[in-house]
N, C-alpha and C. Protein backbone atom coordinates (compact mmCIF):
# COMPACT_ATOMS: atom_id res chain seq x y z
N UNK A 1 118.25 278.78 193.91
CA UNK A 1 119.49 278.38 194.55
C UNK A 1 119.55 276.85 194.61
N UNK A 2 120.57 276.77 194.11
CA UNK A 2 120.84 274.77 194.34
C UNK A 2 121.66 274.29 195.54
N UNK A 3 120.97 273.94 196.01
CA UNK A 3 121.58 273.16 197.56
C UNK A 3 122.61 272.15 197.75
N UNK A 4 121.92 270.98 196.57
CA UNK A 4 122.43 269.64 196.48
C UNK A 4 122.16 268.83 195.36
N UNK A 5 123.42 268.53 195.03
CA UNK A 5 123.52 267.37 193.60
C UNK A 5 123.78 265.86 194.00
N UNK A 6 123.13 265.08 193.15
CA UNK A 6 123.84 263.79 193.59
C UNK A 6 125.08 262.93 192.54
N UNK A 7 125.93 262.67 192.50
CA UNK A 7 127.03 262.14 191.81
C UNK A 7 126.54 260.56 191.61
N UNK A 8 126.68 259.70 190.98
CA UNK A 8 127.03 258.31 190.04
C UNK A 8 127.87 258.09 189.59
N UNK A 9 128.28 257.07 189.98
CA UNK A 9 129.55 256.52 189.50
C UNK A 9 129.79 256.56 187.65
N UNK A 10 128.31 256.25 186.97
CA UNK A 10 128.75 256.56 186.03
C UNK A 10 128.56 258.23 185.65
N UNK A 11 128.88 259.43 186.50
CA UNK A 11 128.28 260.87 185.97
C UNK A 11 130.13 261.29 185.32
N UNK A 12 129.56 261.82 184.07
CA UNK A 12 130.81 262.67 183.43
C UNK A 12 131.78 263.41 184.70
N UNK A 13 132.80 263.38 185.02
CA UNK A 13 133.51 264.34 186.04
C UNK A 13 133.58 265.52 185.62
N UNK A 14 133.91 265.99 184.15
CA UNK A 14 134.01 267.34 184.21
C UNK A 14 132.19 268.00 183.47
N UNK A 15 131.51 267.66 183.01
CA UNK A 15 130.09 267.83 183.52
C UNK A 15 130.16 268.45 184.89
N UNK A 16 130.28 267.41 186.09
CA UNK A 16 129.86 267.56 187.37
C UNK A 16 130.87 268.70 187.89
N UNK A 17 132.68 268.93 187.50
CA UNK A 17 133.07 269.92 187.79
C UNK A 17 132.64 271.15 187.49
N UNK A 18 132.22 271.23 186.05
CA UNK A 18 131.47 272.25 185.37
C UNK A 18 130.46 272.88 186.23
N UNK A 19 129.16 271.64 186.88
CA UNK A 19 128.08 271.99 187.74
C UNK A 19 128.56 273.02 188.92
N UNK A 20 129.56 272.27 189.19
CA UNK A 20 130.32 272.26 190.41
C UNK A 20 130.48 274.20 190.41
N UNK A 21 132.06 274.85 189.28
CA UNK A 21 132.12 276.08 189.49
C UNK A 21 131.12 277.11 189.28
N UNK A 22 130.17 276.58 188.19
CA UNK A 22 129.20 277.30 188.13
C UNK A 22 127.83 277.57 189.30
N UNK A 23 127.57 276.67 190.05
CA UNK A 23 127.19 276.95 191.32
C UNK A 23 128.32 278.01 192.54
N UNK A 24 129.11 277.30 192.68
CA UNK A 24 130.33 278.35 193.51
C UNK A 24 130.38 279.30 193.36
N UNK A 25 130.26 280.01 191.90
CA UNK A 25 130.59 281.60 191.52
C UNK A 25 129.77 281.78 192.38
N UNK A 26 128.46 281.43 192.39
CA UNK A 26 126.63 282.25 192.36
C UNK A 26 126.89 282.24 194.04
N UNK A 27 127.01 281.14 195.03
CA UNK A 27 126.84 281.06 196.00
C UNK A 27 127.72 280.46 197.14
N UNK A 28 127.46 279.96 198.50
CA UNK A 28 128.86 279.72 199.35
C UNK A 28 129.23 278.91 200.10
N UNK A 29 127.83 278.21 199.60
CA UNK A 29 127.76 276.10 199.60
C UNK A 29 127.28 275.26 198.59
N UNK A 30 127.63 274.00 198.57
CA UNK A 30 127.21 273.01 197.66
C UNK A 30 127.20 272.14 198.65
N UNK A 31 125.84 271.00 198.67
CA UNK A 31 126.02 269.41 199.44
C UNK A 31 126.39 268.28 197.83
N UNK A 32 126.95 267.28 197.79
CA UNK A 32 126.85 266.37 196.98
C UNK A 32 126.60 265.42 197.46
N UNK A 33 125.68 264.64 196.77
CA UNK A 33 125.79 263.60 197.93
C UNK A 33 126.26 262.39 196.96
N UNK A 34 126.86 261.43 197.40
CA UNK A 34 126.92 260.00 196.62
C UNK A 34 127.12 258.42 197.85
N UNK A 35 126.61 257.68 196.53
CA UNK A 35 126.39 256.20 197.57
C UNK A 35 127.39 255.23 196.70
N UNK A 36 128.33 255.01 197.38
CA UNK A 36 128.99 253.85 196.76
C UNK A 36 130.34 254.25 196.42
N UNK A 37 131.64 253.39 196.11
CA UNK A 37 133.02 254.04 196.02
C UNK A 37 133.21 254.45 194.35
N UNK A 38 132.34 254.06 193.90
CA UNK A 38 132.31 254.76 192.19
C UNK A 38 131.89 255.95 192.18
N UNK A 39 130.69 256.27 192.90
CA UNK A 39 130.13 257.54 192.91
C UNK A 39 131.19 258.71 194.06
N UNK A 40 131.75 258.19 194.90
CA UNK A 40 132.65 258.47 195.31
C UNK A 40 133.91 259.37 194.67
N UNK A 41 134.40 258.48 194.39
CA UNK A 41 135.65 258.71 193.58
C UNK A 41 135.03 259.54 192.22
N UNK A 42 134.14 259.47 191.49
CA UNK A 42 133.68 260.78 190.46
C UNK A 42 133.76 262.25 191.01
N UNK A 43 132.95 262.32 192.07
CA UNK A 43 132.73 263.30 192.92
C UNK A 43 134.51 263.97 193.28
N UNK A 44 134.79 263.46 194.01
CA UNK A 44 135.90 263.95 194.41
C UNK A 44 137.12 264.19 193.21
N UNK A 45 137.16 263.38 192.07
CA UNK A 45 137.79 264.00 190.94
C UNK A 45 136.95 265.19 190.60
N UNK A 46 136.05 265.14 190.28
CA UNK A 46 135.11 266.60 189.87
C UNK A 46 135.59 268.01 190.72
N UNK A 47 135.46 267.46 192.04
CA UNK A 47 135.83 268.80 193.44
C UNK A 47 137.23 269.30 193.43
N UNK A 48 138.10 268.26 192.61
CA UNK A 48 139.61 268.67 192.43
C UNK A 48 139.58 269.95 190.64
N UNK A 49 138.60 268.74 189.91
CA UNK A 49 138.72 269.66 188.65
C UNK A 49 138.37 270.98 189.12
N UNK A 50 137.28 271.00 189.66
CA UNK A 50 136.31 272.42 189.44
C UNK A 50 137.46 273.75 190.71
N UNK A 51 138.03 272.61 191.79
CA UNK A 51 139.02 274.19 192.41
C UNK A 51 139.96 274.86 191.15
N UNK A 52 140.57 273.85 190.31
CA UNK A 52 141.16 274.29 189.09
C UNK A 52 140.55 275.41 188.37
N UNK A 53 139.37 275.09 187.92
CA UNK A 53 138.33 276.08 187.31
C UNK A 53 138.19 277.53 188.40
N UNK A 54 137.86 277.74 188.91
CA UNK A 54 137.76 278.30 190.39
C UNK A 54 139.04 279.29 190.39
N UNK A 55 140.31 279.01 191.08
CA UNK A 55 141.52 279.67 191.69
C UNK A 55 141.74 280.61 190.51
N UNK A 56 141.62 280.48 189.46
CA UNK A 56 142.29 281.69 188.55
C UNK A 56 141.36 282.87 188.81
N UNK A 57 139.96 282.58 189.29
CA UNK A 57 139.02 283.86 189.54
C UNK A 57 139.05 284.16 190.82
N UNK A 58 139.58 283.28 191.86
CA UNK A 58 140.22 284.33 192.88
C UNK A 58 138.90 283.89 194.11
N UNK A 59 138.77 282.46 193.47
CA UNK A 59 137.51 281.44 194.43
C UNK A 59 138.22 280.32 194.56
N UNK A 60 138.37 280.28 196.33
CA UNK A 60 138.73 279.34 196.47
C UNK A 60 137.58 277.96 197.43
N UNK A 61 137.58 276.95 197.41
CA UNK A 61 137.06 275.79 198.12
C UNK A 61 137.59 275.00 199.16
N UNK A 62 136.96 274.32 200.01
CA UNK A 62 137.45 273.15 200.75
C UNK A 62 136.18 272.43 200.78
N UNK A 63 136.77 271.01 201.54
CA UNK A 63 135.15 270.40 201.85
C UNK A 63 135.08 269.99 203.01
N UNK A 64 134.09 269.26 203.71
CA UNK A 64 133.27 268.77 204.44
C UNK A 64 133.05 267.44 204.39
N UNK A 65 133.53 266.62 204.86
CA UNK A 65 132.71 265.59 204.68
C UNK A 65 131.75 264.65 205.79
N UNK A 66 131.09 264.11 205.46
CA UNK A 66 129.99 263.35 206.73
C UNK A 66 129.47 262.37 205.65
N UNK A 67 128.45 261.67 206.91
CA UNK A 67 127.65 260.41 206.49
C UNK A 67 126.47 260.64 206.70
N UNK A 68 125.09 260.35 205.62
CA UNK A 68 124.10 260.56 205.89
C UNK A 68 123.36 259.35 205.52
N UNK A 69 122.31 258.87 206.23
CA UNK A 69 121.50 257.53 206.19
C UNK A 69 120.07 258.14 204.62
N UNK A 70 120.07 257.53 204.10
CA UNK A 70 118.92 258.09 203.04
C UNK A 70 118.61 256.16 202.40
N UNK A 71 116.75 256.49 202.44
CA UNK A 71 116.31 255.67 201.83
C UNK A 71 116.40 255.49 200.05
N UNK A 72 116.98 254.36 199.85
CA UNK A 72 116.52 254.15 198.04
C UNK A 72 115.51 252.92 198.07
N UNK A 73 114.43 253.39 197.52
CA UNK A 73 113.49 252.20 197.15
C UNK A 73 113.18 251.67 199.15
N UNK A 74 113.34 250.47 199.42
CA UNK A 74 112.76 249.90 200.96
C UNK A 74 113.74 249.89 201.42
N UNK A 75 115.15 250.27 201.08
CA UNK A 75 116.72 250.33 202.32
C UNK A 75 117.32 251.24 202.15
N UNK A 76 117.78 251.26 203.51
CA UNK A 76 118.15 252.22 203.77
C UNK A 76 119.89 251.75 203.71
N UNK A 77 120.29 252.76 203.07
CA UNK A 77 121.88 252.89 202.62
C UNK A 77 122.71 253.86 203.16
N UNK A 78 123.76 254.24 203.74
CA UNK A 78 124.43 255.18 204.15
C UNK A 78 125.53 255.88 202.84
N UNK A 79 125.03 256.82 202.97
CA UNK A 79 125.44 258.03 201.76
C UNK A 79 126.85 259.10 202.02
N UNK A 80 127.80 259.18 201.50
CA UNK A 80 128.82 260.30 201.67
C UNK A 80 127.96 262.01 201.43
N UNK A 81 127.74 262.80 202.49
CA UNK A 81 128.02 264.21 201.72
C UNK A 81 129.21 264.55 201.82
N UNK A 82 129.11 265.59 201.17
CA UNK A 82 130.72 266.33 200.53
C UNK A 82 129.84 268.16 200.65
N UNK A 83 130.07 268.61 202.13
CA UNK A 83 129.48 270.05 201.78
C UNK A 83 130.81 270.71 201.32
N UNK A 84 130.93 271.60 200.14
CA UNK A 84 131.68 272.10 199.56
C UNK A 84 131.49 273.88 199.81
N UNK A 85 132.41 274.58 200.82
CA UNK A 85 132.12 275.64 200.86
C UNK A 85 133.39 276.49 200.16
N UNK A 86 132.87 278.13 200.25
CA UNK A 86 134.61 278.67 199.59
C UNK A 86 134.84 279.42 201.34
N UNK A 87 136.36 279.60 200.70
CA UNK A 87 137.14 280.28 201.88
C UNK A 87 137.02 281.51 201.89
């Protein structure tokens, strides 16, 4: 079971939408997490593609969002999750 992905500003969007429905079918959360307004904005285009992918099979999504503190390397940075559940 996959819990949590992390997004980059530079990650393919429909890659990550792809990740995205194919986790959803299987199960009835996703966390994503991303740091920064590039990784940001991928993510959330991806979460729009993948409800697309999604609604014709009769799965639908919303999200969640929060802030989580996570170390990279010696600092500590504050991170977007995006828990993505279906309805």
């Amino acid at each position: 079971m996959i819990t949590q992905i992390k997004v980059a500003s530079s990650s393919s969007v429909f890659k990550v939408a792809g990740a995205i429905s194919n986790i959803m079918r299987n199960q009835n959360y996703l966390d994503i997490s991303t740091v920064g307004a590039g990784s940001l904005n991928q993510a959330i285009k991806a979460i729009a593609i993948a409800r697309g992918f999604l609604i014709p099979s009769g799965i639908d999504i919303y999200i969640i969002p929060s802030f989580k503190d996570i170390m990279i390397g010696d600092k500590e940075k504050t991170a977007i999750k995006i828990r993505i559940e279906k309805k």
